[in-house]
C-alpha atoms as a PDB file:
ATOM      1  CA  UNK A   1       0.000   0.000   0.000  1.00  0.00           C
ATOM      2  CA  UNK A   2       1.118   3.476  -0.338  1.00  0.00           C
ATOM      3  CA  UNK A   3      -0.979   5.477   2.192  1.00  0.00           C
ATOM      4  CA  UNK A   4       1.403   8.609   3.454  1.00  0.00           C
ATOM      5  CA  UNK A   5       3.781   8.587   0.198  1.00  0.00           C
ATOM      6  CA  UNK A   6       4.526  11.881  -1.411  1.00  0.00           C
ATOM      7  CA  UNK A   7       4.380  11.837  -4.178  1.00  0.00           C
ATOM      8  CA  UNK A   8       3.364   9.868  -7.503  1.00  0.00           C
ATOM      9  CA  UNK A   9       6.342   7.178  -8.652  1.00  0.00           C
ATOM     10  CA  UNK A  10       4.608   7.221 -12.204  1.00  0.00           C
ATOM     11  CA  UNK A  11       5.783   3.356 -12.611  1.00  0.00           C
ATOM     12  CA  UNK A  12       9.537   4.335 -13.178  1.00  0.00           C
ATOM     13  CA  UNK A  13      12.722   3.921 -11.077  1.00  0.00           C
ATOM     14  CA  UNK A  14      13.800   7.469  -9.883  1.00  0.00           C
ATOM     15  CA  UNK A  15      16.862   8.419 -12.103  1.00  0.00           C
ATOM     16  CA  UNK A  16      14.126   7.902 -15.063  1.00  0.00           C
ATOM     17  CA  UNK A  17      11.701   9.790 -13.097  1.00  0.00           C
ATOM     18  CA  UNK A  18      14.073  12.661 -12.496  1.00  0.00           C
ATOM     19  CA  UNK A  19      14.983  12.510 -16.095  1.00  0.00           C
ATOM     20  CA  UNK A  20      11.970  12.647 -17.259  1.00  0.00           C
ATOM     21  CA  UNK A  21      10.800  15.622 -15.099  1.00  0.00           C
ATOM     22  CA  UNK A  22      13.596  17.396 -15.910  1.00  0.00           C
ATOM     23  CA  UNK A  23      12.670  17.106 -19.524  1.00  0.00           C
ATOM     24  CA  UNK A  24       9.103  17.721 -19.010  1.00  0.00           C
ATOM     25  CA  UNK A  25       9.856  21.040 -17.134  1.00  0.00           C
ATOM     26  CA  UNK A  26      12.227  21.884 -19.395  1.00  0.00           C
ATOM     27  CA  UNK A  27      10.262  21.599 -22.321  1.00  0.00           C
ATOM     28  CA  UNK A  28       7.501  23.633 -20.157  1.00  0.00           C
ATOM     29  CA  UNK A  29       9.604  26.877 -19.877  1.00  0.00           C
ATOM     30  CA  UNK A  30      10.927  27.071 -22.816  1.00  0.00           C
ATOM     31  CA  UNK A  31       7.587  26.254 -25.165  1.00  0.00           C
ATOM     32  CA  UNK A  32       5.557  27.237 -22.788  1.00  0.00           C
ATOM     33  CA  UNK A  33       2.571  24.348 -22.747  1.00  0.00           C
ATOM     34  CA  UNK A  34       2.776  20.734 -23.323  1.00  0.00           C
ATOM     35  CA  UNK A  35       0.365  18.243 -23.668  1.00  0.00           C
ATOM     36  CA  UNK A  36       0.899  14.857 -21.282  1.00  0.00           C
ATOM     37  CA  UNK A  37      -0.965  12.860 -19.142  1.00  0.00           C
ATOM     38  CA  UNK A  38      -3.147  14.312 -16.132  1.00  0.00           C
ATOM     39  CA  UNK A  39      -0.668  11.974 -14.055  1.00  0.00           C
ATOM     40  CA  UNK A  40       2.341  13.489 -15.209  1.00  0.00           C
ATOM     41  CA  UNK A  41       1.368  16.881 -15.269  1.00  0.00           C
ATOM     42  CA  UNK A  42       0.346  16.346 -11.454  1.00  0.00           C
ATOM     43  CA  UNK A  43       3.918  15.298 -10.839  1.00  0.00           C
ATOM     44  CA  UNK A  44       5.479  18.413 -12.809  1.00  0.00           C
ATOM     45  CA  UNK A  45       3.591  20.754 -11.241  1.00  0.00           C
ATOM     46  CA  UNK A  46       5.126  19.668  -7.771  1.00  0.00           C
ATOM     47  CA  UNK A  47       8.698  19.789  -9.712  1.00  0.00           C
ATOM     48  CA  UNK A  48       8.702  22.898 -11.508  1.00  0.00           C
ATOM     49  CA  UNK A  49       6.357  25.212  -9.204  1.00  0.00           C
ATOM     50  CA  UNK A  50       9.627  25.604  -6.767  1.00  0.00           C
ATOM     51  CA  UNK A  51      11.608  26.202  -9.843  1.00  0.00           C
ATOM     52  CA  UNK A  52       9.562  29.127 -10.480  1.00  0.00           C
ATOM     53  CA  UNK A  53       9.851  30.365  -7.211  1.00  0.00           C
ATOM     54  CA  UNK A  54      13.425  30.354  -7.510  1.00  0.00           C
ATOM     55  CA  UNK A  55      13.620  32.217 -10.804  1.00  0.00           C
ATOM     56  CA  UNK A  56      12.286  35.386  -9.110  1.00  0.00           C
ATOM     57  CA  UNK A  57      15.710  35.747  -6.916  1.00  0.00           C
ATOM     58  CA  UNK A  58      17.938  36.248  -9.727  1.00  0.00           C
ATOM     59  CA  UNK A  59      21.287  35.590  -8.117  1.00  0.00           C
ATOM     60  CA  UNK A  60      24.301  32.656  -8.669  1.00  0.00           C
ATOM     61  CA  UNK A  61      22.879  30.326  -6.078  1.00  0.00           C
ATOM     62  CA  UNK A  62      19.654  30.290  -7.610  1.00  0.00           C
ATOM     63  CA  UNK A  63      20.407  29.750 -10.961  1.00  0.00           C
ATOM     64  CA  UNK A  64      22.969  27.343  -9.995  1.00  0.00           C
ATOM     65  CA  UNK A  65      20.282  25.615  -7.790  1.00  0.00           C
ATOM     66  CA  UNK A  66      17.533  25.585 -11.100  1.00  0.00           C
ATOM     67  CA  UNK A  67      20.053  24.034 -13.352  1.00  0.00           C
ATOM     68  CA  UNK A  68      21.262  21.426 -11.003  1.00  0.00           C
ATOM     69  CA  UNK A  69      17.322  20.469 -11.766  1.00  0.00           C
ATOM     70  CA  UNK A  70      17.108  20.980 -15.523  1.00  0.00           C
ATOM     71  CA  UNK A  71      20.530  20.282 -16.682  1.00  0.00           C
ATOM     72  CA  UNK A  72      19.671  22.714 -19.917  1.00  0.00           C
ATOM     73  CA  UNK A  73      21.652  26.184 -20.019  1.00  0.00           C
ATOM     74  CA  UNK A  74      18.725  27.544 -22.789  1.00  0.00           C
ATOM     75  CA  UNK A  75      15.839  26.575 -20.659  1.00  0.00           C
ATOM     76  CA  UNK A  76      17.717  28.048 -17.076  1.00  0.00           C
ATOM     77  CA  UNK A  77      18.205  31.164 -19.402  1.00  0.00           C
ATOM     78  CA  UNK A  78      14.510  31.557 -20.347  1.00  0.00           C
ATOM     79  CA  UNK A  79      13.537  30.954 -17.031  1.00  0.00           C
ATOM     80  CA  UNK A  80      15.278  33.637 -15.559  1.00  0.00           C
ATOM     81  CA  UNK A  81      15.107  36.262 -18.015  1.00  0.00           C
ATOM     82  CA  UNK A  82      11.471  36.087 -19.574  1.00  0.00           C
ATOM     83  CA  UNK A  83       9.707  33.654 -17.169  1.00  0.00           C
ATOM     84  CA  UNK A  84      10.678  35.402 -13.942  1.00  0.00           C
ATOM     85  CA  UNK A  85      10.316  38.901 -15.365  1.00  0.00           C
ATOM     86  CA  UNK A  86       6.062  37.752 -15.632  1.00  0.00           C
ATOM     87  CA  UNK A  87       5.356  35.627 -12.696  1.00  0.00           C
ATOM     88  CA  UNK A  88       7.308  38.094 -10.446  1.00  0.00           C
ATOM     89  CA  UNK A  89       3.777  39.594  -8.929  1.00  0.00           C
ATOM     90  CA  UNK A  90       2.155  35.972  -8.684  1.00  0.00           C
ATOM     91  CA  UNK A  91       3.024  34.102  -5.247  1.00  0.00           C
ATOM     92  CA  UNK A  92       2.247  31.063  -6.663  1.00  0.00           C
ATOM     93  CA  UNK A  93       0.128  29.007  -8.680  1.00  0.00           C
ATOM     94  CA  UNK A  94       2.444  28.946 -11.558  1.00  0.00           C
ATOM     95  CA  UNK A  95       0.788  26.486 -13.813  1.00  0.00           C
ATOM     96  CA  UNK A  96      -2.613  25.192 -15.064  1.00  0.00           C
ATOM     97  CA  UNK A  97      -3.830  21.760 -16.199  1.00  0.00           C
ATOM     98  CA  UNK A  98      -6.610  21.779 -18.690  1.00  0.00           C
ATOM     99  CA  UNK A  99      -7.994  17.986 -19.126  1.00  0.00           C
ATOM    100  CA  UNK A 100      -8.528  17.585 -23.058  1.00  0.00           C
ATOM    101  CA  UNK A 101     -10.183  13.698 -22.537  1.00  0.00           C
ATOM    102  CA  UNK A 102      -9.092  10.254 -23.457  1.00  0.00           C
ATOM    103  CA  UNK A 103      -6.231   9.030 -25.568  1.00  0.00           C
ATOM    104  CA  UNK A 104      -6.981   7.166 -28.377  1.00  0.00           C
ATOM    105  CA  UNK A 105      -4.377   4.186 -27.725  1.00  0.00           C
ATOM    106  CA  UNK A 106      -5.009   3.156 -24.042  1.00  0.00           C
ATOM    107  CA  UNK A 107      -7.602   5.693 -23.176  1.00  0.00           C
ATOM    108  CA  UNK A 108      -4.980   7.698 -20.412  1.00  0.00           C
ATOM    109  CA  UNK A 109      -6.472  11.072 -19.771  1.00  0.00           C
ATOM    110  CA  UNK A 110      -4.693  13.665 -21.442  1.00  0.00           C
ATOM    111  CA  UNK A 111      -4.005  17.162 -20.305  1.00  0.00           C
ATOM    112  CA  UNK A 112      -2.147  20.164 -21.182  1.00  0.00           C
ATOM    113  CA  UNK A 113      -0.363  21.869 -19.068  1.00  0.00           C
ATOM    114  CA  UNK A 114       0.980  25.866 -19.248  1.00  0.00           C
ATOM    115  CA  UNK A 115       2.222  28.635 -17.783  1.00  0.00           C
ATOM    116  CA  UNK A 116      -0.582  30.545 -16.721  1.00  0.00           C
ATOM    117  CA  UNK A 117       0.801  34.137 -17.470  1.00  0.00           C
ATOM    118  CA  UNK A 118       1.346  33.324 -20.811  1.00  0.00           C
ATOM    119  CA  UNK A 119      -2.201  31.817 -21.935  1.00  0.00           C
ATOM    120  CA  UNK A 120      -3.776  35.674 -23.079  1.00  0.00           C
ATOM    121  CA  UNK A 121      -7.587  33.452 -23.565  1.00  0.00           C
ATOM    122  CA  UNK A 122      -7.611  33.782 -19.261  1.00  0.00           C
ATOM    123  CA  UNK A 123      -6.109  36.540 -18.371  1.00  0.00           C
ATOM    124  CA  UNK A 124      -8.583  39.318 -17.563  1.00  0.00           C
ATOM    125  CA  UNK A 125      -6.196  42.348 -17.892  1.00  0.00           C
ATOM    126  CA  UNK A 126      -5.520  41.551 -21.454  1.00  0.00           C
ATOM    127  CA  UNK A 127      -8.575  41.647 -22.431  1.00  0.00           C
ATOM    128  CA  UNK A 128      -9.125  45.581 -23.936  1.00  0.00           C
ATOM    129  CA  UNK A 129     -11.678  47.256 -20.824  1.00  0.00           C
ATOM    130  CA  UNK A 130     -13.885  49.829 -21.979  1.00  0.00           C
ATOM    131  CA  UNK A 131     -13.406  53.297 -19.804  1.00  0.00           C
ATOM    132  CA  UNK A 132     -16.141  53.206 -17.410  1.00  0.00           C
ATOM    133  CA  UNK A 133     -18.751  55.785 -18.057  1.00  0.00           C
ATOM    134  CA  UNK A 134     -20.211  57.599 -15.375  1.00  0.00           C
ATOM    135  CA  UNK A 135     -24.243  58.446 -15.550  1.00  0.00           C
ATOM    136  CA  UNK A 136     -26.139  60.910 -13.400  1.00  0.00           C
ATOM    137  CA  UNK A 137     -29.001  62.531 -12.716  1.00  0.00           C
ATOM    138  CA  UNK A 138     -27.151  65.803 -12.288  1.00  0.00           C
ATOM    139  CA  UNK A 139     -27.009  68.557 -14.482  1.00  0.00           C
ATOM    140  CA  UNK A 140     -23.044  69.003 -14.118  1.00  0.00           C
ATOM    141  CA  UNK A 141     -22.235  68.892 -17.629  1.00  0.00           C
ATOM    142  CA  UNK A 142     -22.345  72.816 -18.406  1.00  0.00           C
ATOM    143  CA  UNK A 143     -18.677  73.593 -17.124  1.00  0.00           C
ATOM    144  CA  UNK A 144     -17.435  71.087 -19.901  1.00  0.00           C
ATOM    145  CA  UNK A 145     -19.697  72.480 -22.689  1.00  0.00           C
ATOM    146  CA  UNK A 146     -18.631  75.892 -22.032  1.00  0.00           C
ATOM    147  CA  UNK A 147     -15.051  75.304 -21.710  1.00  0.00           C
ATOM    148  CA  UNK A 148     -14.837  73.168 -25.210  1.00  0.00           C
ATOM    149  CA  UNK A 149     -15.820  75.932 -27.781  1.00  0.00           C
ATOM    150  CA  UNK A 150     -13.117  78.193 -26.090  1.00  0.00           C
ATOM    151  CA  UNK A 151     -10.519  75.862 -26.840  1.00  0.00           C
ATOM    152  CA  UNK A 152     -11.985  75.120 -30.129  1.00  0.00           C
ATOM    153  CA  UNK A 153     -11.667  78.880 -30.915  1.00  0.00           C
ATOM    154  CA  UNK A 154      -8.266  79.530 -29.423  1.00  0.00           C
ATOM    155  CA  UNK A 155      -7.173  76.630 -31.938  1.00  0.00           C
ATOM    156  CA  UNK A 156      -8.927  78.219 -35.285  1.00  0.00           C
ATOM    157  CA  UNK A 157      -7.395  81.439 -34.169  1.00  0.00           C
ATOM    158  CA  UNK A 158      -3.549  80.235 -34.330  1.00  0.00           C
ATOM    159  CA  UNK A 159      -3.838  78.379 -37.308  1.00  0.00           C
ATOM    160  CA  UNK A 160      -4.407  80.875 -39.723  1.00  0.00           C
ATOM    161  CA  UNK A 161      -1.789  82.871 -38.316  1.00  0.00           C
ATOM    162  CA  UNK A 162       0.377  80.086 -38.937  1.00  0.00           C
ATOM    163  CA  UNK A 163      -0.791  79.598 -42.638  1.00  0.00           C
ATOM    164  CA  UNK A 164      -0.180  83.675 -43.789  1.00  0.00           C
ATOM    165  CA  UNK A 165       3.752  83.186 -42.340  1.00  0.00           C
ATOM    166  CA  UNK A 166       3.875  79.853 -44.663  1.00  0.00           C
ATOM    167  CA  UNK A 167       2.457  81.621 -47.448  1.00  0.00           C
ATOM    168  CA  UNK A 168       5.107  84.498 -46.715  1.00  0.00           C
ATOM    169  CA  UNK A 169       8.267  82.386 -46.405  1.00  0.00           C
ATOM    170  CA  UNK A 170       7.213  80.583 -49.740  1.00  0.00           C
ATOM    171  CA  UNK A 171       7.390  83.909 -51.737  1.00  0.00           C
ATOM    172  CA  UNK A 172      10.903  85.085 -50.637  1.00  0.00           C
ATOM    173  CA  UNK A 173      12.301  81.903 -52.309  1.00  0.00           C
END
C-alpha cells in the first residue's frame, strides 16, 4: 500500500523519473505548454512550481540551484530572463492543467499543461476594458460644454496665423 507517500512514482525507477521531469519542465519553460498525461502533469507541477519560485531571486545560487534540476543552459536562461520577469507579482500558482479527454491508444487522460501568465484566452487584464462611463441625474455637464468651444476657438485662431507666415516664407524663395 502506499498510504502517506509523497508523491506519484509514475511506474519508473527514480533516475528515469528525475529525467523525465527534468525534460518535461524543461520543455515547459521554454515552449511554454505541453500536452501529457493528467498523471504526469500532477507530478510536474510539484517539480517545476519551486523552480519558479526560484527564478524570481535572480542571483548565482539560484540559478545554480535551477540548473542542477534541468541540466539545460537555454531553458535556465529563459527561465530567468522572460519567465521570472512575468510571474514576479504571482506568489504562486504557476501552472494550469486543462484535461482535453481520453487518448486514443489506451484511453490515459490527457491534459495540457501551461504557464498561466502566458495563456492571453484567461487573463482578464488583457482583455481591452472599456473606460467606465459615469451616468447621473445631475445637471453638471455645463462647465465642460462651455469650456470646449473656447478651446476650439483659441485653436482656429492660431492656425491661420500660422498659414499667412507659410504663405510668406514661400514667396521670398
Amino acid at each position: 500500500m502506499r498510504h502517506r507517500k509523497g508523491f506519484n512514482h509514475l511506474g519508473r525507477t527514480a533516475p528515469h523519473r528525475k529525467a523525465m521531469l527534468s525534460n518535461m519542465a524543461s520543455s515547459l519553460i521554454l515552449h511554454k505548454r505541453i500536452k501529457t498525461t493528467v498523471a504526469k502533469a500532477k507530478a510536474l507541477r510539484q517539480y517545476v512550481e519551486p523552480l519558479l519560485t526560484k527564478a524570481k531571486n535572480d542571483n548565482m545560487h539560484s540559478r545554480r540551484v535551477v540548473f542542477s534540476y534541468l541540466q539545460d543552459k537555454e531553458s535556465v536562461k529563459e527561465l530567468f530572463d522572460e519567465v521570472a520577469d512575468k510571474i514576479s507579482n504571482r506568489n504562486g500558482g504557476y501552472t494550469r492543467i486543462i484535461k482535453l479527454g481520453n487518448r486514443l491508444g489506451d484511453n490515459a487522460e490527457m491534459c495540457l499543461i501551461e504557464l498561466v501568465d502566458y495563456n492571453e484566452t484567461y487573463q482578464p487584464e488583457a482583455k481591452a476594458k472599456k473606460p467606465k462611463t459615469r451616468r447621473s441625474r445631475r445637471g453638471g455637464g455645463k462647465k465642460d460644454t462651455e469650456s470646449t468651444p473656447d478651446t476650439n476657438a483659441k485653436v482656429e485662431d492660431k492656425a491661420p496665423e500660422n498659414k499667412s507666415e507659410d504663405a510668406k516664407g514661400d514667396d521670398k524663395e
